[in-house]
Protein backbone atom coordinates (compact mmCIF):
# COMPACT_ATOMS: atom_id res chain seq x y z
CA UNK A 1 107.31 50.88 173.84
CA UNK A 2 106.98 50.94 177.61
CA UNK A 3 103.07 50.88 178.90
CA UNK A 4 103.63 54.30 180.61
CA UNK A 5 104.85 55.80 177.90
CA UNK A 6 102.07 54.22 175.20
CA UNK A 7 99.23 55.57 177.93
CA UNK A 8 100.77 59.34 178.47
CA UNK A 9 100.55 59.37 174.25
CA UNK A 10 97.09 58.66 174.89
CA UNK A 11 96.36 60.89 177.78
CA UNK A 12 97.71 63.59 175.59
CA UNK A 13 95.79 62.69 172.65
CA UNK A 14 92.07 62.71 175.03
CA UNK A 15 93.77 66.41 176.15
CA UNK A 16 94.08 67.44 172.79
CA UNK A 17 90.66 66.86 171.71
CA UNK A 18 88.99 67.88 175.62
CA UNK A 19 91.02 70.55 176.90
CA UNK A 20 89.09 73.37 175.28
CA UNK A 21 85.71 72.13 176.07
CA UNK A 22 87.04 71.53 180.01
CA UNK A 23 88.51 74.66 179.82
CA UNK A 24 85.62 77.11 178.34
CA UNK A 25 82.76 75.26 180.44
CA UNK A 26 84.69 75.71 183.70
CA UNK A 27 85.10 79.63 182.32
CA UNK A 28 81.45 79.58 182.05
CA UNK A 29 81.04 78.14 185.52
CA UNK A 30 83.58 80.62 186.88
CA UNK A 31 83.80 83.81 185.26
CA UNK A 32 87.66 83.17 185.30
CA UNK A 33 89.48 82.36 182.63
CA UNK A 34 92.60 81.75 184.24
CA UNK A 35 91.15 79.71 187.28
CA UNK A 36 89.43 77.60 184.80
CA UNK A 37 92.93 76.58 182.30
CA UNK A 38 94.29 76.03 186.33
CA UNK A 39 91.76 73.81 187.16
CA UNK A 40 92.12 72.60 184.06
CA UNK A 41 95.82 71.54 184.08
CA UNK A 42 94.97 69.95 187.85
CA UNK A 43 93.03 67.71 186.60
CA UNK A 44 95.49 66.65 183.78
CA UNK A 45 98.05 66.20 186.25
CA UNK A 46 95.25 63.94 188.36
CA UNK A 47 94.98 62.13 184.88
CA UNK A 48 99.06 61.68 184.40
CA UNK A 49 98.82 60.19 188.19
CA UNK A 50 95.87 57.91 187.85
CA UNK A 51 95.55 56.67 184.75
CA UNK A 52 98.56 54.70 184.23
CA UNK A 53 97.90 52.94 187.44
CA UNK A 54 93.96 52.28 187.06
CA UNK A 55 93.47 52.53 183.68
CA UNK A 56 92.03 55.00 181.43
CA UNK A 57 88.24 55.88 181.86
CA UNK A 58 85.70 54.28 179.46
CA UNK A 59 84.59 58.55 178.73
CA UNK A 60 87.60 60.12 180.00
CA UNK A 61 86.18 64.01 178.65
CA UNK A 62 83.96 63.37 181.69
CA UNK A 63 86.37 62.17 184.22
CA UNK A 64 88.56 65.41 183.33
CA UNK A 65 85.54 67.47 183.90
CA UNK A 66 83.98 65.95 187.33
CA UNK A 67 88.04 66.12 188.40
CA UNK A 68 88.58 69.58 187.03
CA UNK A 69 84.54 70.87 188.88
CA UNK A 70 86.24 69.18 192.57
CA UNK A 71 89.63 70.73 192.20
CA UNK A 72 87.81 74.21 191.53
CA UNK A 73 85.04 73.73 194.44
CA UNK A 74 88.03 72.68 196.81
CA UNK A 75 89.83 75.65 195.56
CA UNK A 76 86.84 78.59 196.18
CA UNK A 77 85.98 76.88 199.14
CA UNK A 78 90.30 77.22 200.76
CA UNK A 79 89.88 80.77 199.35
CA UNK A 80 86.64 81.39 201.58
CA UNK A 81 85.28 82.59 198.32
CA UNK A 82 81.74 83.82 197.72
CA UNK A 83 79.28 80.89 199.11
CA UNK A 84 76.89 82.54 196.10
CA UNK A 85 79.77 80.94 193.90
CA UNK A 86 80.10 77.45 195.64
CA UNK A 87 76.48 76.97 195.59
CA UNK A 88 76.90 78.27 191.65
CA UNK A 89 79.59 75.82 191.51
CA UNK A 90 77.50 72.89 192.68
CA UNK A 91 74.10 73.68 190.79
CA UNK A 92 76.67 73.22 187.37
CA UNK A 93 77.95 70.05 188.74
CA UNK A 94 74.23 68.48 188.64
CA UNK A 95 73.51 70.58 185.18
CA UNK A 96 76.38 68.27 183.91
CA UNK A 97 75.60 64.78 185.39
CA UNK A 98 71.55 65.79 183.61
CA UNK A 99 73.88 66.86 180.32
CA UNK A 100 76.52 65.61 179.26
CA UNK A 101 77.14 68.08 176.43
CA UNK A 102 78.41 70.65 179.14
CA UNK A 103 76.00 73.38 177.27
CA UNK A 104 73.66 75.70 178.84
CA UNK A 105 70.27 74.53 177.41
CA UNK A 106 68.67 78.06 177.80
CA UNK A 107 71.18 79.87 175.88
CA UNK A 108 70.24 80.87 172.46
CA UNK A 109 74.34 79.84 170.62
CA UNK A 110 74.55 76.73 173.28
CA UNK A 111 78.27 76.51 172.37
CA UNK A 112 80.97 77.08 175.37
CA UNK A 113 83.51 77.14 172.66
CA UNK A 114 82.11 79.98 170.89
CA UNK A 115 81.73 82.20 173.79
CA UNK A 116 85.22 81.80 175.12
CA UNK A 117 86.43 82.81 171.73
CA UNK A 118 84.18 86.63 171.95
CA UNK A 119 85.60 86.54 175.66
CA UNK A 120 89.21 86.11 174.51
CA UNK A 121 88.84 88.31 171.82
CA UNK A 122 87.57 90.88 173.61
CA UNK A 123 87.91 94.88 172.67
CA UNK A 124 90.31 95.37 176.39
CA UNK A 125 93.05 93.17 174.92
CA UNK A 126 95.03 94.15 172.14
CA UNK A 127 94.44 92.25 168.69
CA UNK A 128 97.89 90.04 168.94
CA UNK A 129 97.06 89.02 172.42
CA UNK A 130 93.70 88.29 171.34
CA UNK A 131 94.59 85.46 168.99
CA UNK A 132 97.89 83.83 170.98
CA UNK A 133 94.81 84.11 174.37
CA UNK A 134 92.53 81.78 171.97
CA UNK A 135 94.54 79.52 170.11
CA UNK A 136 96.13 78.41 173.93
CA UNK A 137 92.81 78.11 175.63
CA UNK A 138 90.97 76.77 172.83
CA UNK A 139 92.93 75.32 170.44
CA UNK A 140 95.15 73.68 172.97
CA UNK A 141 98.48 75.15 171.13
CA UNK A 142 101.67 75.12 173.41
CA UNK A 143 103.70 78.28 173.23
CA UNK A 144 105.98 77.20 170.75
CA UNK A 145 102.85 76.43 168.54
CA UNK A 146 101.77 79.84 168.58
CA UNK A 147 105.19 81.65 168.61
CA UNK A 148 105.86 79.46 165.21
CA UNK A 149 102.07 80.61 163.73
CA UNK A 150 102.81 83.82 164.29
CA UNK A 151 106.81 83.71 163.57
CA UNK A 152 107.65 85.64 167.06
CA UNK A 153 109.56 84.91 169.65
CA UNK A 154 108.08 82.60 172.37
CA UNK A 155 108.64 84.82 175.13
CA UNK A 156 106.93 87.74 173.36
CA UNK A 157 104.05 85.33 173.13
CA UNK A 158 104.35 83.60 177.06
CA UNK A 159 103.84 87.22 178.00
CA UNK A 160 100.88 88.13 175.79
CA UNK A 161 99.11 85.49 177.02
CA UNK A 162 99.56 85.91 180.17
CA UNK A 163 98.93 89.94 180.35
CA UNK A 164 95.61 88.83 178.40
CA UNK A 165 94.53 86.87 180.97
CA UNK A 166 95.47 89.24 183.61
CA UNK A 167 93.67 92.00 181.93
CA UNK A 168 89.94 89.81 181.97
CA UNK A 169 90.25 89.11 185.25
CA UNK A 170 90.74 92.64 186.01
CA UNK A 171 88.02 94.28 183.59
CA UNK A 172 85.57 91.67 184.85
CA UNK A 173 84.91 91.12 181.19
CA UNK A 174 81.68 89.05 180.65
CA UNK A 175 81.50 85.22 179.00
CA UNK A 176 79.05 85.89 176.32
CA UNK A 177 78.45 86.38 172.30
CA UNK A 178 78.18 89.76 171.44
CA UNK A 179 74.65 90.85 169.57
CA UNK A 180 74.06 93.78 167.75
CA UNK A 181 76.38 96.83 167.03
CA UNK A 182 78.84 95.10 169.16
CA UNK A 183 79.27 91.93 167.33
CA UNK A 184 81.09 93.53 163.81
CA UNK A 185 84.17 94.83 165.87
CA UNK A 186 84.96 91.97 167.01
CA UNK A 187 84.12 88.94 164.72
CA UNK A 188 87.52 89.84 162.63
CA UNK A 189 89.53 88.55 165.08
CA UNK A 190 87.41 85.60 165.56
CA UNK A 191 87.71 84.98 162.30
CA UNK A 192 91.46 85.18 162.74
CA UNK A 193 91.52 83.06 165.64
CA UNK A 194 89.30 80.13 163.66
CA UNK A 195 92.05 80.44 160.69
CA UNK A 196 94.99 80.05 162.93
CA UNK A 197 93.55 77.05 164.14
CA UNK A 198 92.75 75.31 161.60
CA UNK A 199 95.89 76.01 159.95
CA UNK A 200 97.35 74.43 162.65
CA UNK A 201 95.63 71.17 162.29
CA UNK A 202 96.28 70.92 158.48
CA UNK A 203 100.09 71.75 158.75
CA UNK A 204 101.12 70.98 162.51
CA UNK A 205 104.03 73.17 163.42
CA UNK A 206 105.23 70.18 165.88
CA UNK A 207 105.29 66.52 167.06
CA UNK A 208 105.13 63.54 165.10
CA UNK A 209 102.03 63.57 162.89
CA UNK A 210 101.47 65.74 159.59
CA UNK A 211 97.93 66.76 160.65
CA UNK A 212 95.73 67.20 163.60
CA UNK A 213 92.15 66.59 162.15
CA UNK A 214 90.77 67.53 165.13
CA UNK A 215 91.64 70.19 165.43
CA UNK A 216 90.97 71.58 161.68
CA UNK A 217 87.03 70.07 162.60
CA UNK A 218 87.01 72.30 165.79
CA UNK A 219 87.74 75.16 163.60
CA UNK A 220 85.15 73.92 160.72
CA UNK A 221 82.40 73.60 163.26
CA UNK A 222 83.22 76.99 164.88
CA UNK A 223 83.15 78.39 160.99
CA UNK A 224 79.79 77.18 160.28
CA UNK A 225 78.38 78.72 163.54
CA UNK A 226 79.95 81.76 162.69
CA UNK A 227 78.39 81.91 159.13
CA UNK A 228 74.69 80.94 161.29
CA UNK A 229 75.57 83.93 163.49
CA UNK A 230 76.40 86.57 160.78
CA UNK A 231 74.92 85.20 157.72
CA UNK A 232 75.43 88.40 155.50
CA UNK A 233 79.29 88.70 156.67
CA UNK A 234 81.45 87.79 153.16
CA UNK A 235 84.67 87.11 155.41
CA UNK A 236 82.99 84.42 157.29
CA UNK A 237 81.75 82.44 154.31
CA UNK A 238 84.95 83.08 152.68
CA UNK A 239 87.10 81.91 155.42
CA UNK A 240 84.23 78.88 155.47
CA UNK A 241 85.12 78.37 152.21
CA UNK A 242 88.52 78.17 152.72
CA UNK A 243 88.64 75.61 155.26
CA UNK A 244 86.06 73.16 153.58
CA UNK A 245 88.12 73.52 150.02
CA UNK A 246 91.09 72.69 152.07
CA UNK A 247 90.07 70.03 154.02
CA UNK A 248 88.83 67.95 151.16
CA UNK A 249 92.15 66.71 150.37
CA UNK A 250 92.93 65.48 154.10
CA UNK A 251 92.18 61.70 152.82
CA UNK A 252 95.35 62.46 150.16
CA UNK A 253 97.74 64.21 151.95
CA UNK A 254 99.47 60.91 153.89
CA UNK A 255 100.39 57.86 152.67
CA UNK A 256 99.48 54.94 155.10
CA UNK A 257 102.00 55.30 157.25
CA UNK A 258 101.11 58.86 158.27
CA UNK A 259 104.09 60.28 155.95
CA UNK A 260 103.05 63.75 153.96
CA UNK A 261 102.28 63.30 150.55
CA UNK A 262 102.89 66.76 148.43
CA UNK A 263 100.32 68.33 145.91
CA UNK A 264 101.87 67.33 143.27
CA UNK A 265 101.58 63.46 144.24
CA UNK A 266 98.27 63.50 145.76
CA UNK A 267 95.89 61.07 144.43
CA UNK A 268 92.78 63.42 143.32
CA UNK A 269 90.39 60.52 143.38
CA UNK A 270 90.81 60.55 147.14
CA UNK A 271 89.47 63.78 147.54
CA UNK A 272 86.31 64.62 149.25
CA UNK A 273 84.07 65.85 146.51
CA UNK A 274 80.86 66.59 149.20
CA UNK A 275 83.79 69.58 151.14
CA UNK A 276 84.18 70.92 147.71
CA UNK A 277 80.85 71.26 146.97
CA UNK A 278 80.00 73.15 150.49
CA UNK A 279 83.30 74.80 149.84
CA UNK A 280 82.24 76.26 146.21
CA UNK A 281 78.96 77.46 147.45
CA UNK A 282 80.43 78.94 150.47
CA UNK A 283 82.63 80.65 148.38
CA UNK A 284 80.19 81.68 145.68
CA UNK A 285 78.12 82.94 148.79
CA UNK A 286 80.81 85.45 150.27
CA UNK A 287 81.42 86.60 146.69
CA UNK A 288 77.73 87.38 146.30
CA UNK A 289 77.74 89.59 149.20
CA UNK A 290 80.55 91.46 147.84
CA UNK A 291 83.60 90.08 149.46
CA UNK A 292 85.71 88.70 146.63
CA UNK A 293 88.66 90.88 147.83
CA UNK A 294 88.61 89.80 151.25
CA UNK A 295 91.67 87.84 152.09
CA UNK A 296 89.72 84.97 153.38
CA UNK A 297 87.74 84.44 149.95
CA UNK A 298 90.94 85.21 147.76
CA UNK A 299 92.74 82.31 149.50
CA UNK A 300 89.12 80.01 149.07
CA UNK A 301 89.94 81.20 145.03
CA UNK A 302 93.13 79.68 145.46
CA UNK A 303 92.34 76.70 146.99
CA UNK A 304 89.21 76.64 144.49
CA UNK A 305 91.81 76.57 141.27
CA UNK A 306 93.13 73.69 143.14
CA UNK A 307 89.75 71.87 143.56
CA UNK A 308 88.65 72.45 139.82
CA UNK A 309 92.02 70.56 138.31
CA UNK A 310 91.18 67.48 137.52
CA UNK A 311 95.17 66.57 137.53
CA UNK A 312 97.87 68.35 138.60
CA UNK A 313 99.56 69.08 135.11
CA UNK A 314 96.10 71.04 134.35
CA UNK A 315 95.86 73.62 137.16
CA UNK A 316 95.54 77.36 136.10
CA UNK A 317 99.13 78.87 137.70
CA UNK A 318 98.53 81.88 135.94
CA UNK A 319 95.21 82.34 137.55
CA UNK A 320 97.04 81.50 140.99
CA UNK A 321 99.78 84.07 140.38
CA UNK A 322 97.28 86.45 140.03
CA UNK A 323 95.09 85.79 142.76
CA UNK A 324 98.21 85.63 144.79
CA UNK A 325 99.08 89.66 143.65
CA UNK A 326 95.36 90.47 144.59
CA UNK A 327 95.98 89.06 148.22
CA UNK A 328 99.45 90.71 148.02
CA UNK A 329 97.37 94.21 147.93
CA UNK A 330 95.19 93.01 151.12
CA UNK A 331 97.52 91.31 153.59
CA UNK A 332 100.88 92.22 154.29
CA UNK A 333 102.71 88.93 154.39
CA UNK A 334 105.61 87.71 152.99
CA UNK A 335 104.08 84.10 153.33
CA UNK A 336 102.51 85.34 150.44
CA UNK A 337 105.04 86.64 148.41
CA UNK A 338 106.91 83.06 149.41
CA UNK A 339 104.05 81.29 147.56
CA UNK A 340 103.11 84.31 145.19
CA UNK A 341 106.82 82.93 144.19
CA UNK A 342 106.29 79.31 144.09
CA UNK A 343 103.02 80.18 141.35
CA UNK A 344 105.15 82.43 139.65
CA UNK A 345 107.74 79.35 139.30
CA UNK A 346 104.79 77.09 138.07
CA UNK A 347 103.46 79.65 135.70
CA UNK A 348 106.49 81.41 134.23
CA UNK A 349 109.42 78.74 135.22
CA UNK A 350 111.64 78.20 138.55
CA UNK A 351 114.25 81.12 137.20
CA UNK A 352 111.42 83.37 137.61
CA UNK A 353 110.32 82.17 141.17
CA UNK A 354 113.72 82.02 142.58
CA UNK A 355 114.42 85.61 141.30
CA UNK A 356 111.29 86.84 143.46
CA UNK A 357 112.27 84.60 146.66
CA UNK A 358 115.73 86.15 146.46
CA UNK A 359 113.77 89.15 147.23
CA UNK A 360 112.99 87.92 150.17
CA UNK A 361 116.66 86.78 151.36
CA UNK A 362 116.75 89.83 153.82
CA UNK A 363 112.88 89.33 155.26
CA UNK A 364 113.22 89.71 159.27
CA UNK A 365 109.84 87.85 159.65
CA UNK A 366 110.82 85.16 157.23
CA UNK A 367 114.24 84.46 159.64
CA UNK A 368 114.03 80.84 160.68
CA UNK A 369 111.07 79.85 158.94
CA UNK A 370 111.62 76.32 157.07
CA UNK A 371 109.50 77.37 153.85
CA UNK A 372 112.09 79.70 152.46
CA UNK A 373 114.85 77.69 151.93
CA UNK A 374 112.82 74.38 151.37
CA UNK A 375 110.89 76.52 148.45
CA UNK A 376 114.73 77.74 147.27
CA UNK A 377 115.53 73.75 147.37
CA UNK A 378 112.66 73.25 144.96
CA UNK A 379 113.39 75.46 142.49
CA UNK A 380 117.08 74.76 142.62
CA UNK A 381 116.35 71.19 141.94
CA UNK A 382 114.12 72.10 139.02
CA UNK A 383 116.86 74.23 137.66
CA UNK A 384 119.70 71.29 138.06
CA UNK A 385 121.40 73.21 140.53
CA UNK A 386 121.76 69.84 142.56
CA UNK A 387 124.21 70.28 145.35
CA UNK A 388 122.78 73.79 145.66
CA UNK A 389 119.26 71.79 146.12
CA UNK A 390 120.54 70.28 148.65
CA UNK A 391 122.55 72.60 151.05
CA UNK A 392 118.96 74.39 150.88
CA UNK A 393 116.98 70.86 152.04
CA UNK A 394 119.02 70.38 154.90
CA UNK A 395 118.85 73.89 155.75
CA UNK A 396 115.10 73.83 155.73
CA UNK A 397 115.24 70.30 157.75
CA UNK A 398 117.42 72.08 160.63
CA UNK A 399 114.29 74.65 161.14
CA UNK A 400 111.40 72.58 160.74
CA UNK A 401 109.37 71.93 163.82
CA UNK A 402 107.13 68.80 163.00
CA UNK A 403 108.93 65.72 162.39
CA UNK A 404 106.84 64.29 159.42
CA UNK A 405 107.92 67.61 157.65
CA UNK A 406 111.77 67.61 158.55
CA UNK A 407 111.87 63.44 157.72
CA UNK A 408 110.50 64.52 154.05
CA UNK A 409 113.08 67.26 153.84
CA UNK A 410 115.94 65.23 155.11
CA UNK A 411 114.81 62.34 151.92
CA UNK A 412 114.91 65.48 149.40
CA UNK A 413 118.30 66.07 150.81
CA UNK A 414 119.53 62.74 150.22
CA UNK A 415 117.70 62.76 147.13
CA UNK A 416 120.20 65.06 145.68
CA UNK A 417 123.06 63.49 147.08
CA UNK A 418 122.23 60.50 145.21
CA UNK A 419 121.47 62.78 142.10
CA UNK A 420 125.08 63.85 141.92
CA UNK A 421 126.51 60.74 142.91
């Protein structure tokens, strides 16, 4: 591989993991959230430029942010903006050299991450513009990331995020936590937000790796802050709960050479017994305050059945085709009715799963999305219906978006082809 080429995979990987810390503590700095992802891009371009030729930085988080703090002084000062702001500007540049953490000692969160996720989802911006505002500037999703998440178009999302951005700007709307009688409204679509993300880490929608760790911690660590922040919210421990119970098994779920290794396969042995724990209590804790029908805490019951087999052969189906009908009642998704099928399948047999996903044939929102007709492949397989199997694997491999995912389907494929051969 070329040297250019091996340092831009790195510079990309230091983005992933710095871009929304650069990003929300130039927000805090300027009360912009689109200056700050500008300044924030300028310096990764100054990074693209520099870096191959000198090197990469022995802390290059810091490098982006002194390069990113002179782009946006240079910036205010061609715009002949407020000299209140430069000298702002400047009195944050010396409150990061003293701290390298970026936070604001004084405030009582100290997390820039946490309050450019209540500024993003803030009450002036519709909920679905809300979530695709967060998961770019925080979560460091590309369009196509969020487009797949939500399973809408990427131009529907291009323009929510930039009308979102648009629309904070204009309503001046403040970088802070809400407190109070304020903070209930809008810690749902936090929660949301924090879900999305991790989801993206556990089962990236693109690129070349299976998982993003990083960014399923970011999420974690925003959970538990949210839990310290509104300790007698159910939703928040349950969606805690969730993401500890499903993070346990991120030791099992690829072989050593970074390919996916299915439930079914996983080596139980590997998983981490300390994220169940925290995971159990979490979820014993948001069912203790009453929230054992929220749709966060139903899917920490699923994920719990999972956690509580000691082998595969001995997990409760029933129990999971049944939790999956309660969360059928709460969210309207027919993600859920996709894997409501695949229990079904497990607890009654694959005739009776494939007869519910034919149900869901003539879904609009399930157009395009490789889970359908990778699930159909399954149960098609189980059933002997080989070449059926595998006209439904390479359909699913056309439409997946990560490339660990669509190498696994393409083997299933070829799988069968051996089968009948």
């Amino acid at each position: 591989m070329p040297a250019n080429d091996t340092i831009h995979r790195r510079i990309e990987a230091v983005w992933r993991i710095e871009a929304p810390r650069l990003i929300a503590s130039l927000t805090r700095m300027l009360r912009d959230l689109g200056l700050a992802e500008e300044m924030a891009q300028d310096a990764l371009v100054a990074a693209l430029e520099t870096w191959p030729m000198q090197g990469m930085p022995d802390r290059p988080g810091a490098w982006l942010m002194t390069t990113a703090k002179r782009r946006a002084i240079d910036t205010l000062r061609r715009n002949a903006l407020a000299t209140r702001k430069v000298e702002q500007l400047g009195h944050e540049t010396d409150l990061l050299q003293s701290d390298d953490t970026g936070m604001d000692p004084d405030d009582d969160i100290g997390d820039d991450l946490l309050r450019l996720v209540f500024t993003a989802c803030h009450p002036v911006l519709p909920p679905d513009a809300r979530v695709a505002l967060t998961l770019r500037v925080l979560g460091g999703l590309s369009t196509p990331e969020i487009a797949r998440a939500f399973l809408v178009p990427e131009a529907t999302v291009a323009q929510r995020i930039v009308r979102a951005k648009r629309t904070l700007a204009e309503k001046q709307v403040p970088f802070e936590v809400p407190h109070g009688a304020e903070l209930a409204p809008r810690l749902a679509s936090v929660l949301e937000v924090v879900y999305l993300i991790f989801n993206e880490g556990y089962a990236a929608t693109s690129g070349s790796d299976w998982m993003r760790p990083a960014l399923c911690e970011q999420a974690l660590r925003l959970g538990r802050v949210l839990v310290s922040l509104a300790p007698f919210e159910p939703e928040a421990h349950g969606l805690l709960a969730l993401m500890e119970l499903q993070a346990s098994r991120f030791a099992a779920r690829i072989d050593t050479h970074g390919e996916p290794v299915l439930l079914a396969e996983q080596d139980r042995a590997r998983w981490d017994a300390a994220r169940i724990r925290r995971g159990l209590a979490a979820l014993a804790q948001a069912e203790k305050l009453g929230g054992a029908e929220g749709m966060y805490a139903l899917q920490a019951a699923l994920a719990a059945c999972h956690a509580r087999a000691a082998h595969y052969d001995v997990t409760d189906w029933p129990r999971i085709a049944a939790l999956y009908a309660r969360l059928a009642n709460v969210v309207d998704s027919p993600v859920v009715e996709l894997n409501r099928a695949v229990a079904v399948s497990m607890a009654q047999g694959p005739q009776a799963g494939l007869a519910m996903l034919d149900a869901l044939n003539d879904e609009p929102r399930l157009a395009g999305y490789h889970l359908l007709p990778s699930v159909r492949g399954d149960l098609l397989q189980k059933l002997g219906r080989i070449d059926e199997a595998r006209v439904a694997f390479e359909h699913a491999a056309s439409l997946a978006g990560n490339q660990r995912e669509r190498e696994l389907l393409v083997r299933r494929a070829t799988a069968c082809v051996q089968h009948a051969s």
